[in-house]
Protein backbone atom coordinates (compact mmCIF):
# COMPACT_ATOMS: atom_id res chain seq x y z
CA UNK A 1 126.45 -99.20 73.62
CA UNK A 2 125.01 -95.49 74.35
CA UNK A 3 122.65 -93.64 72.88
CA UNK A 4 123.59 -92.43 69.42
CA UNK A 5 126.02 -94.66 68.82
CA UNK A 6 124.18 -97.52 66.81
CA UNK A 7 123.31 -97.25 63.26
CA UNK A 8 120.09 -99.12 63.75
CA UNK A 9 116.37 -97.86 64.80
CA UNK A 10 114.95 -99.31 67.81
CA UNK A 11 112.79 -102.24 66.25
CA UNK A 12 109.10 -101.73 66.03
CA UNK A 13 109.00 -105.24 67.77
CA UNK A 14 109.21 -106.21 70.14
CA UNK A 15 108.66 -102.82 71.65
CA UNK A 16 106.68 -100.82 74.04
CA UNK A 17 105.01 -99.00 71.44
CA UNK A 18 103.78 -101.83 69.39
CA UNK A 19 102.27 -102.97 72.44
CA UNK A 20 100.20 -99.80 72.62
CA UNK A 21 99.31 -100.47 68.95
CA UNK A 22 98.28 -103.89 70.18
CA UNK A 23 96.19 -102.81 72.74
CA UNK A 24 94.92 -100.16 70.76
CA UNK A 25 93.84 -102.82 68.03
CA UNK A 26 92.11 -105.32 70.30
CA UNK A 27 90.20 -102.31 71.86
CA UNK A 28 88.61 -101.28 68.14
CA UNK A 29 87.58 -104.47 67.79
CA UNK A 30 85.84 -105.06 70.49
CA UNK A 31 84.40 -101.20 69.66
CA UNK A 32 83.56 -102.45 66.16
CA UNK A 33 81.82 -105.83 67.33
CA UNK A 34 79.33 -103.94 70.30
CA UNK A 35 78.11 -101.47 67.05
CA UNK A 36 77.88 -104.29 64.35
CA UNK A 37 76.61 -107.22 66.21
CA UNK A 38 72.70 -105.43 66.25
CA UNK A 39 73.12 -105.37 62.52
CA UNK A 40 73.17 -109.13 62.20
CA UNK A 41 71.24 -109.90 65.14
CA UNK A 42 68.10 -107.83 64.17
CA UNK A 43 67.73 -110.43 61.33
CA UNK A 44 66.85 -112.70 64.05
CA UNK A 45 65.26 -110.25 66.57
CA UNK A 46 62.27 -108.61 64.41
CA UNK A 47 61.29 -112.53 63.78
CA UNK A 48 61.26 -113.23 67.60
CA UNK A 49 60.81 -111.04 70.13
CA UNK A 50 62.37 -111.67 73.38
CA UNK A 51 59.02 -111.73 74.96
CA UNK A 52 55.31 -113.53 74.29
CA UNK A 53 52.71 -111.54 72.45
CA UNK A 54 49.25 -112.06 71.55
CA UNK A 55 49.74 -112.74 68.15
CA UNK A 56 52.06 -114.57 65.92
CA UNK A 57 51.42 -110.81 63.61
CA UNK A 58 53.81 -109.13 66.63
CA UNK A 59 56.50 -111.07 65.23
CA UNK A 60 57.81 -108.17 62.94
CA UNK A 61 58.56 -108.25 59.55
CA UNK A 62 62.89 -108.06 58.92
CA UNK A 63 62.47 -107.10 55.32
CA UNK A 64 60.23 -103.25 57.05
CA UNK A 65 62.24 -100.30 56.31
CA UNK A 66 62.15 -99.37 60.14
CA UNK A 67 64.51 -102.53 60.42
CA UNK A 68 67.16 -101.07 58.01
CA UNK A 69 66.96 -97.89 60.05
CA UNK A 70 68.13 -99.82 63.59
CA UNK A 71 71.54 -98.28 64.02
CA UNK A 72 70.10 -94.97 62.56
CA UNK A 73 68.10 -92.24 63.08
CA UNK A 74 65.31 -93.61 65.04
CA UNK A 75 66.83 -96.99 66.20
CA UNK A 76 64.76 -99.82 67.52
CA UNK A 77 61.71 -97.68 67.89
CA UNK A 78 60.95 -98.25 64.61
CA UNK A 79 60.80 -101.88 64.12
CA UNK A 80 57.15 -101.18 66.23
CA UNK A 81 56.45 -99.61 63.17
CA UNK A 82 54.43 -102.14 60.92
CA UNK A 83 52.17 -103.55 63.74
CA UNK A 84 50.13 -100.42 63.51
CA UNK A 85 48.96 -101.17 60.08
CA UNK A 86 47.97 -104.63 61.20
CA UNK A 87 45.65 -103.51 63.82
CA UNK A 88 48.10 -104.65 66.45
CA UNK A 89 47.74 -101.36 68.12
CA UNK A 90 44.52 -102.13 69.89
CA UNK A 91 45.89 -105.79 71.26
CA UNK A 92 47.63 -104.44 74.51
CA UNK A 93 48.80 -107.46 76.84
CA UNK A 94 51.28 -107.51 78.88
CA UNK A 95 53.75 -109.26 76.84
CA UNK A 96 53.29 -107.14 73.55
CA UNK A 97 53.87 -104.09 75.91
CA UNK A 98 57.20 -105.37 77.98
CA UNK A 99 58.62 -105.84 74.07
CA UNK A 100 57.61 -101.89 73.40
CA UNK A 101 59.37 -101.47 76.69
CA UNK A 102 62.38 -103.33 75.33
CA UNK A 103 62.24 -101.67 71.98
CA UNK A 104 62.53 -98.07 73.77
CA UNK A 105 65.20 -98.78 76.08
CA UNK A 106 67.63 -100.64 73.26
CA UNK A 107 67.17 -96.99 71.52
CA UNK A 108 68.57 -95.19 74.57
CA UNK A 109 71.40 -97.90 75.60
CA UNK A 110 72.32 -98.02 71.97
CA UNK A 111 72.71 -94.12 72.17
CA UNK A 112 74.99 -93.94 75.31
CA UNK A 113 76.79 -96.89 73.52
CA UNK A 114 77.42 -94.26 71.01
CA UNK A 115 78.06 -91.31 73.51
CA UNK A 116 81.26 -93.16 75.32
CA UNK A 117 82.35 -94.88 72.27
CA UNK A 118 82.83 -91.67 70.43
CA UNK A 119 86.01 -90.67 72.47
CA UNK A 120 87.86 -93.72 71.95
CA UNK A 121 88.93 -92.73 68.14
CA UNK A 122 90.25 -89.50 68.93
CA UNK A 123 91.45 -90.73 72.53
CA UNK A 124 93.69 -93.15 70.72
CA UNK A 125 94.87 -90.76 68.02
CA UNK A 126 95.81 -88.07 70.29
CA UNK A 127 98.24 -90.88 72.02
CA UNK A 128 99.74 -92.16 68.91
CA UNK A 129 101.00 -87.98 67.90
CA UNK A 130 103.25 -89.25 71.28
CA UNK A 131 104.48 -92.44 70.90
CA UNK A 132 104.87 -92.93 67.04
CA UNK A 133 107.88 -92.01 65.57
CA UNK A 134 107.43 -89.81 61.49
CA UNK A 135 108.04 -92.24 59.50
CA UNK A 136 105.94 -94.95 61.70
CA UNK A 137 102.82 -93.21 61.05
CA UNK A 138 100.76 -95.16 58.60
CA UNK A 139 101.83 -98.40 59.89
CA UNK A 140 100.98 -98.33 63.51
CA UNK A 141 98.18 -95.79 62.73
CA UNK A 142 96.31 -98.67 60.47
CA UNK A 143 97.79 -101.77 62.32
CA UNK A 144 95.25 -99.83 65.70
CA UNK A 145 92.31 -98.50 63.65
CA UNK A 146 92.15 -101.68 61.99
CA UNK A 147 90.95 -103.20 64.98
CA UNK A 148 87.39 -101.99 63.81
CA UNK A 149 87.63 -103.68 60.74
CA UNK A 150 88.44 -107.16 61.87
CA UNK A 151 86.35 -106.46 64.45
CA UNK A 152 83.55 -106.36 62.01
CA UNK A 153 85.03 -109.95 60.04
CA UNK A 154 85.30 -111.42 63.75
CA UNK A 155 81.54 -110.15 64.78
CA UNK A 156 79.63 -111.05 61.66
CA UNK A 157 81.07 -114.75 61.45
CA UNK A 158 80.16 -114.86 64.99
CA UNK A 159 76.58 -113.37 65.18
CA UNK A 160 75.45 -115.20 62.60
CA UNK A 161 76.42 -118.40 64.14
CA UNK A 162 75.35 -117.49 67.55
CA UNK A 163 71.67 -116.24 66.28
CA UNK A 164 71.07 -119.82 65.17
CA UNK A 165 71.76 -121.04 68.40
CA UNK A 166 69.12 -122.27 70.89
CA UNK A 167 70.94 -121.87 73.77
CA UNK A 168 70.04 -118.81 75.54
CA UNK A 169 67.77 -117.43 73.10
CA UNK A 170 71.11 -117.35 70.13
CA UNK A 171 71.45 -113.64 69.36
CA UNK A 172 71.35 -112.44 73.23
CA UNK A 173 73.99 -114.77 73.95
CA UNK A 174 76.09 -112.81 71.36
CA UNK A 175 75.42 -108.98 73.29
CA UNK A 176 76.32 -110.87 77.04
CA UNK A 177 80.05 -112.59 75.13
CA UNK A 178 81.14 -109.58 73.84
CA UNK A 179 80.24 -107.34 76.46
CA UNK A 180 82.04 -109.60 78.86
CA UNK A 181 85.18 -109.50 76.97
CA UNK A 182 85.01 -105.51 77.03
CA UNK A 183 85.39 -105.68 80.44
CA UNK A 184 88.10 -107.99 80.81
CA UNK A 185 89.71 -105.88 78.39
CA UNK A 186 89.86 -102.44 80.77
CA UNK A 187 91.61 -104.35 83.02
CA UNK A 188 94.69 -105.17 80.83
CA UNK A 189 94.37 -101.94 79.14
CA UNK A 190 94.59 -100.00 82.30
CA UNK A 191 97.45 -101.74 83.25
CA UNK A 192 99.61 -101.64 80.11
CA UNK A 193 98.49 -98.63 78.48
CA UNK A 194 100.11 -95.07 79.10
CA UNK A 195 99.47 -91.82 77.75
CA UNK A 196 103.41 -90.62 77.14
CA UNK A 197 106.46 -92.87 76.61
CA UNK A 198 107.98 -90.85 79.55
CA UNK A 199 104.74 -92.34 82.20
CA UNK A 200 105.47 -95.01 80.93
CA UNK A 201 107.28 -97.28 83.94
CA UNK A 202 108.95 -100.38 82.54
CA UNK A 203 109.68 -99.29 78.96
CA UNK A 204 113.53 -99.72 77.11
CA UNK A 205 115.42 -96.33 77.88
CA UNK A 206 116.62 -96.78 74.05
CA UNK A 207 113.36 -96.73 72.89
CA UNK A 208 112.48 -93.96 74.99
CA UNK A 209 115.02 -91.87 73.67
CA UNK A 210 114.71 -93.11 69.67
CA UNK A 211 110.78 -92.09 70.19
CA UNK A 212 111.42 -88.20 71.76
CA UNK A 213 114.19 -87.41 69.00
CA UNK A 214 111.34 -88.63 66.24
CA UNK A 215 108.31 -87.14 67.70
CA UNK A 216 106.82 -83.91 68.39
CA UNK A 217 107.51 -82.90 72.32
CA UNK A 218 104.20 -81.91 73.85
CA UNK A 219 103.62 -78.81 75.11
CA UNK A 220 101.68 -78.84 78.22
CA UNK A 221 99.72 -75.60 77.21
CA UNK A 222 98.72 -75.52 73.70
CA UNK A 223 95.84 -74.93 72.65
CA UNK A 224 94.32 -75.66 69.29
CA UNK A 225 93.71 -72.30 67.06
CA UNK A 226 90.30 -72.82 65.64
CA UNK A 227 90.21 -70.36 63.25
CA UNK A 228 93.11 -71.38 61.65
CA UNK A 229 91.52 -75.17 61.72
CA UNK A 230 88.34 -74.33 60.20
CA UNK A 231 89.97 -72.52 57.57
CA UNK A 232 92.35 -74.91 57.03
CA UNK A 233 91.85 -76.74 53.09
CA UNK A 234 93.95 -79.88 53.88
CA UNK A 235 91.37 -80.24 56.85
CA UNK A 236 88.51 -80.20 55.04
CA UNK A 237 89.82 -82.63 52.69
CA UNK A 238 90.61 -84.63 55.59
CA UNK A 239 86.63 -84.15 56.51
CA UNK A 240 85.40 -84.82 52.82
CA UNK A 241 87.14 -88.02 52.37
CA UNK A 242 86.75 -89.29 56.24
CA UNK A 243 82.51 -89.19 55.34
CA UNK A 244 82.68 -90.23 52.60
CA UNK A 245 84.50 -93.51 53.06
CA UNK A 246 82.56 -93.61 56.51
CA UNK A 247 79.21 -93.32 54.60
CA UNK A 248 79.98 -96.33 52.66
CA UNK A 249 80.96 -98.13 55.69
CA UNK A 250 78.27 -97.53 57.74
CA UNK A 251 75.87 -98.46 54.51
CA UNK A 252 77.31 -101.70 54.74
CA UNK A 253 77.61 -102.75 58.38
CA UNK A 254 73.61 -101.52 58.83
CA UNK A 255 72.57 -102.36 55.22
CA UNK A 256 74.05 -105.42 53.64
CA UNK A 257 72.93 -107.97 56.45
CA UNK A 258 69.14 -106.72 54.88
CA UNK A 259 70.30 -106.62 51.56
CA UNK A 260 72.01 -110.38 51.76
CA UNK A 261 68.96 -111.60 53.56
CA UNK A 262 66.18 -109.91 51.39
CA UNK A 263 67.23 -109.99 48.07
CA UNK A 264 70.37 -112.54 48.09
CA UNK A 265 67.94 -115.23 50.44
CA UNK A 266 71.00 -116.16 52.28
CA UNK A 267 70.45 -117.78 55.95
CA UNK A 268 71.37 -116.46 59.04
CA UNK A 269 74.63 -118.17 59.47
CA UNK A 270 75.88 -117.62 55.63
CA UNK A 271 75.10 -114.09 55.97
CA UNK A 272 77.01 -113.53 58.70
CA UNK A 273 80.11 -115.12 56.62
CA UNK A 274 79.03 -113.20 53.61
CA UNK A 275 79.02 -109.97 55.58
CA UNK A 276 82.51 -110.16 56.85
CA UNK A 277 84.40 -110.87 54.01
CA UNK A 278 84.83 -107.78 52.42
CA UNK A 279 86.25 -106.64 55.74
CA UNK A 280 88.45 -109.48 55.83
CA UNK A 281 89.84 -108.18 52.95
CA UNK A 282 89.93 -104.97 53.45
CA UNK A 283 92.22 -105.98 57.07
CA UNK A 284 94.38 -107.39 54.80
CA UNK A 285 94.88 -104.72 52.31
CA UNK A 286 95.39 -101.82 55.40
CA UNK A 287 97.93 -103.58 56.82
CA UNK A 288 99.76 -104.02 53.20
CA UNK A 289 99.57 -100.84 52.05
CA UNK A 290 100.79 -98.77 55.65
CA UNK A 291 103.39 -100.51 55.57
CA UNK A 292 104.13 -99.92 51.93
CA UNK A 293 103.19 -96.56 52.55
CA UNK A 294 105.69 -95.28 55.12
CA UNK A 295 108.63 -97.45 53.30
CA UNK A 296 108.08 -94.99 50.59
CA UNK A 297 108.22 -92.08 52.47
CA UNK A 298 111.36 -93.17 54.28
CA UNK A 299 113.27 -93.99 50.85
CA UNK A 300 111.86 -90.37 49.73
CA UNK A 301 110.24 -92.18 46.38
CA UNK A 302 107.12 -90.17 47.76
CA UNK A 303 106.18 -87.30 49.70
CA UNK A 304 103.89 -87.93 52.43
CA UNK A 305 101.37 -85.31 50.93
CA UNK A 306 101.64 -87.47 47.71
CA UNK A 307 101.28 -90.71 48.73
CA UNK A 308 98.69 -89.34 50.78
CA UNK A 309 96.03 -88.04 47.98
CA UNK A 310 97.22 -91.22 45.89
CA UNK A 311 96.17 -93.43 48.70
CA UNK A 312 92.85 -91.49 49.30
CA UNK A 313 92.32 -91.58 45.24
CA UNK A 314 92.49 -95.22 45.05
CA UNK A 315 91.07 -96.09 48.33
CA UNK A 316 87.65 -93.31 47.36
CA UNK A 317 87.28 -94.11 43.25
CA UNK A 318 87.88 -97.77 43.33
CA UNK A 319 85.07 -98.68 45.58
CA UNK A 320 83.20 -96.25 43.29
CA UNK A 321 83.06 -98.76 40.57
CA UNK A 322 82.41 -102.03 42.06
CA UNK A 323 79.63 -101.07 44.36
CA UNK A 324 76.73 -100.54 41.10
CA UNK A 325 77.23 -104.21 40.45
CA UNK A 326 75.30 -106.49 38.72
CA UNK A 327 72.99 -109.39 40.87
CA UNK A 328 75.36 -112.15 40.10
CA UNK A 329 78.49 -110.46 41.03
CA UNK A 330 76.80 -108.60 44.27
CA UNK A 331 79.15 -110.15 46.88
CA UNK A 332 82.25 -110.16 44.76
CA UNK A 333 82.03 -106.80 43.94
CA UNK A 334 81.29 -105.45 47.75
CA UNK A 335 84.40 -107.40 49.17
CA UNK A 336 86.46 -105.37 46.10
CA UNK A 337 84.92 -102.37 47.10
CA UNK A 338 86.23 -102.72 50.36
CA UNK A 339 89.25 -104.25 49.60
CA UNK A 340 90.10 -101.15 48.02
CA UNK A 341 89.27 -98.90 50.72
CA UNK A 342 91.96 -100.41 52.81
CA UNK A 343 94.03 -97.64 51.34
CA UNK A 344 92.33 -94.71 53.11
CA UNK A 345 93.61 -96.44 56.01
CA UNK A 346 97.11 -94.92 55.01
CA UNK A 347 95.35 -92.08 54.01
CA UNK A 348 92.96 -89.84 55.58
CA UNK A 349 92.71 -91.92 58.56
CA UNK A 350 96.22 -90.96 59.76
CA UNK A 351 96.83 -87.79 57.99
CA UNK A 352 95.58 -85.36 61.30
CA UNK A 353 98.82 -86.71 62.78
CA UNK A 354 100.90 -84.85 59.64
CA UNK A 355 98.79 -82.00 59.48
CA UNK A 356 99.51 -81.64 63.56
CA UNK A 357 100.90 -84.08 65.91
CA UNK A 358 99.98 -82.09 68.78
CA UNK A 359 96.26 -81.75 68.05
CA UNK A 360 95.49 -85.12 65.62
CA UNK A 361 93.39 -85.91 68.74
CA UNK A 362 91.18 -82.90 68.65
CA UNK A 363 91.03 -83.19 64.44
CA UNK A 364 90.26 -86.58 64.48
CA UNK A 365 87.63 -85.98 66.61
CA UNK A 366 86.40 -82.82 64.20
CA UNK A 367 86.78 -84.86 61.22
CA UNK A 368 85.07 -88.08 63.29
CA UNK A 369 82.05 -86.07 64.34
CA UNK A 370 80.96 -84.85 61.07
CA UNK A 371 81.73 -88.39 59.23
CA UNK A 372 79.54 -90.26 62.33
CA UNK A 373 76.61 -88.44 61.05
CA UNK A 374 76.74 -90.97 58.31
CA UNK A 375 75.76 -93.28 60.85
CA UNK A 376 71.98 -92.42 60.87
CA UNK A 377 72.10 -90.50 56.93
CA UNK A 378 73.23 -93.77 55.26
CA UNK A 379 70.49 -96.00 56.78
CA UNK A 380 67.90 -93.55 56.37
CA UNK A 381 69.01 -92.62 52.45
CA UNK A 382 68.76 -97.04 52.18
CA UNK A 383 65.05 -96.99 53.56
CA UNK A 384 64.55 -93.92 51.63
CA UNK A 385 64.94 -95.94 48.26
CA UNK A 386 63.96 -99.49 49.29
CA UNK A 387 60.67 -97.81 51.34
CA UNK A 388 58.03 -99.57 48.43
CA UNK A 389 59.65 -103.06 48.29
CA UNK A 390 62.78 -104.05 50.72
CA UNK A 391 63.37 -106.96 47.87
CA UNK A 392 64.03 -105.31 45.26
CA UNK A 393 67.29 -105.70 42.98
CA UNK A 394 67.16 -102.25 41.75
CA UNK A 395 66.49 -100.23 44.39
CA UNK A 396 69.25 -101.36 46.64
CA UNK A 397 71.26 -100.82 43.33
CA UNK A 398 70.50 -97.23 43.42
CA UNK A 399 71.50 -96.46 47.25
CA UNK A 400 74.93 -98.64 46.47
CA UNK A 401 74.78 -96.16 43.83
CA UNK A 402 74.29 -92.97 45.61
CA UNK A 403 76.95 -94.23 48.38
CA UNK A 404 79.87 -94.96 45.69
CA UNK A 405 78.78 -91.29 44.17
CA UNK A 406 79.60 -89.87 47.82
CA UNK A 407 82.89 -92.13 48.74
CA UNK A 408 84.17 -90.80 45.05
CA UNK A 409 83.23 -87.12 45.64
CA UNK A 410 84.93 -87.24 48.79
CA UNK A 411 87.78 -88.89 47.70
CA UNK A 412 88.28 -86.49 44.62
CA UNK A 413 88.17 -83.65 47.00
CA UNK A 414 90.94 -84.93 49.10
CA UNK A 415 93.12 -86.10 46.37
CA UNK A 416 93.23 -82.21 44.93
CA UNK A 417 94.12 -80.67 48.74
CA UNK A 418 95.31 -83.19 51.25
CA UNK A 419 98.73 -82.08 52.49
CA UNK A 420 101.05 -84.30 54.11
CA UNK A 421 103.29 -81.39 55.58
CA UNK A 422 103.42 -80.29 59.11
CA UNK A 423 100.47 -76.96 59.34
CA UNK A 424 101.77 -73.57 60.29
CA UNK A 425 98.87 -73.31 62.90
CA UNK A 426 100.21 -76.78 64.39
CA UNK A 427 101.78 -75.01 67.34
CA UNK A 428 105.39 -76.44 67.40
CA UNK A 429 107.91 -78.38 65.14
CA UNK A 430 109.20 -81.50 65.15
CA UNK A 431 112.06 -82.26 67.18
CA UNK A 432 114.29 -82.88 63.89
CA UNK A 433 116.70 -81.70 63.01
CA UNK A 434 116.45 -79.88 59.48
CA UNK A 435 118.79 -82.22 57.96
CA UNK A 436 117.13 -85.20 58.78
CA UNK A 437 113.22 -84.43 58.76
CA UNK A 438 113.54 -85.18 55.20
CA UNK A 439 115.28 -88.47 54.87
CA UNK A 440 114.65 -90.48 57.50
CA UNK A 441 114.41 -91.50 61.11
CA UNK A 442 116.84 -90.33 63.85
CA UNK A 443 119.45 -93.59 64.77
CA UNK A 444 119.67 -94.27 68.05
């Protein structure tokens, strides 16, 4: 049968495409797992040093605000912090400064960690605006991006397991695993992984031709009109809801192994488990809801720009209202919050590929840039409050607080501008035809 003459779409699997969503999934969770797995571990590390000091005082204190500041603005360095006040200062040995040693050089690693991770978000999105057909968006979009948040279920379980190992030290042995697996990663990924359907050498020439007729062609010279992208509204919607939902996020991978440890008095291993349910949920709730999502928009019950804001609403207030929760209810409450946010994925998280397939690399990277800052801000805003006593119910209360007031300002803000449509500024159409960028896919 040729091309054009079958009433059906080229299933999304098995497929060449899928594959690349795949791929793309496996790769953010091993992404996810090398940020999140210092969050559990330091539990375990300020407690016991990887080398002998002269005092039992060296081993530092995991309930110090420096700890809760690890993946933040001053890292590691921090955690060296308390042992001034106990006079440690004036102790020098050899082992006490090797650990100092250590201390600085996890703050730089963990910074280049940062440096080449940052270009794998926008990397990715930049090759989905090729390969995924309109009304594919939100599903393949949040089946890849995903990856980071079952990368942080996967992660927690497993940290908290590994750090009450003996066997080579427990929490090391947890840095050398998934490092290891990174690396065997690059090797399939270079192998099955290319930028454009056309480079592509062994995929089906159907689906080759049912992805160019749905996407938008790529133009070899286009460059990205900045002034029309920074005064673009439905960007900085984009912007406001992408840090706002990443300030909660970050809040939680950093924050809630302290907070479940401190003030819960969970162990090591149950506060691993504890940690990664409300991203187990939240997997499950992305996946749901994309695919929901772009049904919609093919039966034309929605626009995109609609179900777009109504996704970011729900996905931005919800969490809003479950993260002030009472002592009892702490853990229920954070896996709802979460839960909830699985919407965004359908949301914000693929909207730069509406607002310009062309360019969703170089937006998500804007958007991704600004929102990262949360990184170091969320931790920082934590120790802020918690500075006087790490244990206590209510002050933790007030930075979940604070974060839920910043997820639901965000989220308001996109809900009132997000557009789903294709921008003026984007450079090009897509390679519709008029009567059919409206209804539905082209047939091949």
């Amino acid at each position: 049968m040729g091309v054009g003459t079958t009433n059906k779409t080229y299933p999304k699997w098995p497929s060449t495409r899928f594959t690349l969503a795949l791929l793309g999934w496996l790769g953010f969770v091993l992404v996810y797992a090398m940020r999140v797995n210092l969050s559990i571990a330091i539990v375990r590390m300020v407690q016991e040093p990887p080398f002998p000091v002269a005092s039992k005082q060296a081993s530092l204190k995991a309930d110090s605000p420096p700890a809760q500041l690890s993946e933040g603005t001053r890292s590691l360095t921090d955690v060296v912090a308390p042992t001034e006040k106990e006079g440690l200062i004036n102790k020098w040995n050899r082992g006490f400064l090797l650990w100092i040693g250590f201390v600085v050089l996890c703050r730089y690693v963990r910074f280049l960690m940062g440096l080449f991770e940052a270009v794998t978000f926008p990397a990715f999105t930049a090759m989905l605006g090729r390969w995924v057909p309109v009304f594919e968006k939100s599903m393949f979009a949040a089946l890849a991006l995903s990856g980071g948040t079952f990368g942080n279920v996967v992660c927690q379980v497993a940290m908290g397991h590994i750090c009450s190992l003996e066997f080579m030290g427990g929490w090391p042995l947890g840095f050398y695993l998934i490092g290891g697996l990174g690396m065997v990663f690059v090797l399939y990924w270079n192998k099955y992984v290319f930028s454009t359907p056309q480079e592509h050498p062994r995929i089906d020439p159907l689906e080759l031709e049912f992805i160019k007729r749905n996407t938008q062609p790529v133009i070899a010279k286009s460059s990205l009109p900045w002034r029309s992208v920074v005064t673009s509204v439905p960007m900085w919607a984009i912007l406001a809801a992408h840090f706002g939902n990443t300030f909660v996020q970050y809040g939680l991978m950093t924050c809630l192994p302290q907070y479940l440890s401190h003030v819960l008095h969970f162990d090591i291993s149950q506060n691993g488990e504890l940690c990664a349910l409300p991203w187990a949920f939240c997997f499950v709730v992305t996946q749901l809801v994309s695919y929901v999502t772009d049904r919609m928009r093919e039966s034309k019950l929605v626009t995109t720009t609609q179900i777009r804001r109504i996704n970011g609403l729900i996905g931005a207030i919800m969490p809003a209202f479950f993260l002030g929760c009472n002592y009892i209810m702490a853990v229920v409450c954070v896996t709802l919050a979460m839960s909830f946010a699985g919407f965004l994925a359908s949301a914000y998280n693929c909207n730069h590929l509406d607002l310009s397939p062309q360019h969703a690399g170089t937006l998500f990277g804007i958007t991704n840039t600004v929102a990262t800052m949360s990184g170091f801000l969320a931790p920082t805003l934590a120790s802020s409050f918690t500075a006087s006593n790490p244990r206590d119910r209510v002050l933790w209360q007030k930075f979940f607080y604070a974060s839920a007031a910043i997820d639901a300002c965000g989220g308001i803000f996109y809900f009132l501008f997000a557009s789903g449509e294709l921008q003026n500024w984007s450079g090009s159409s897509l390679n519709l035809s008029p009567s059919r960028k409206a209804s539905s896919v082209e047939k091949i």
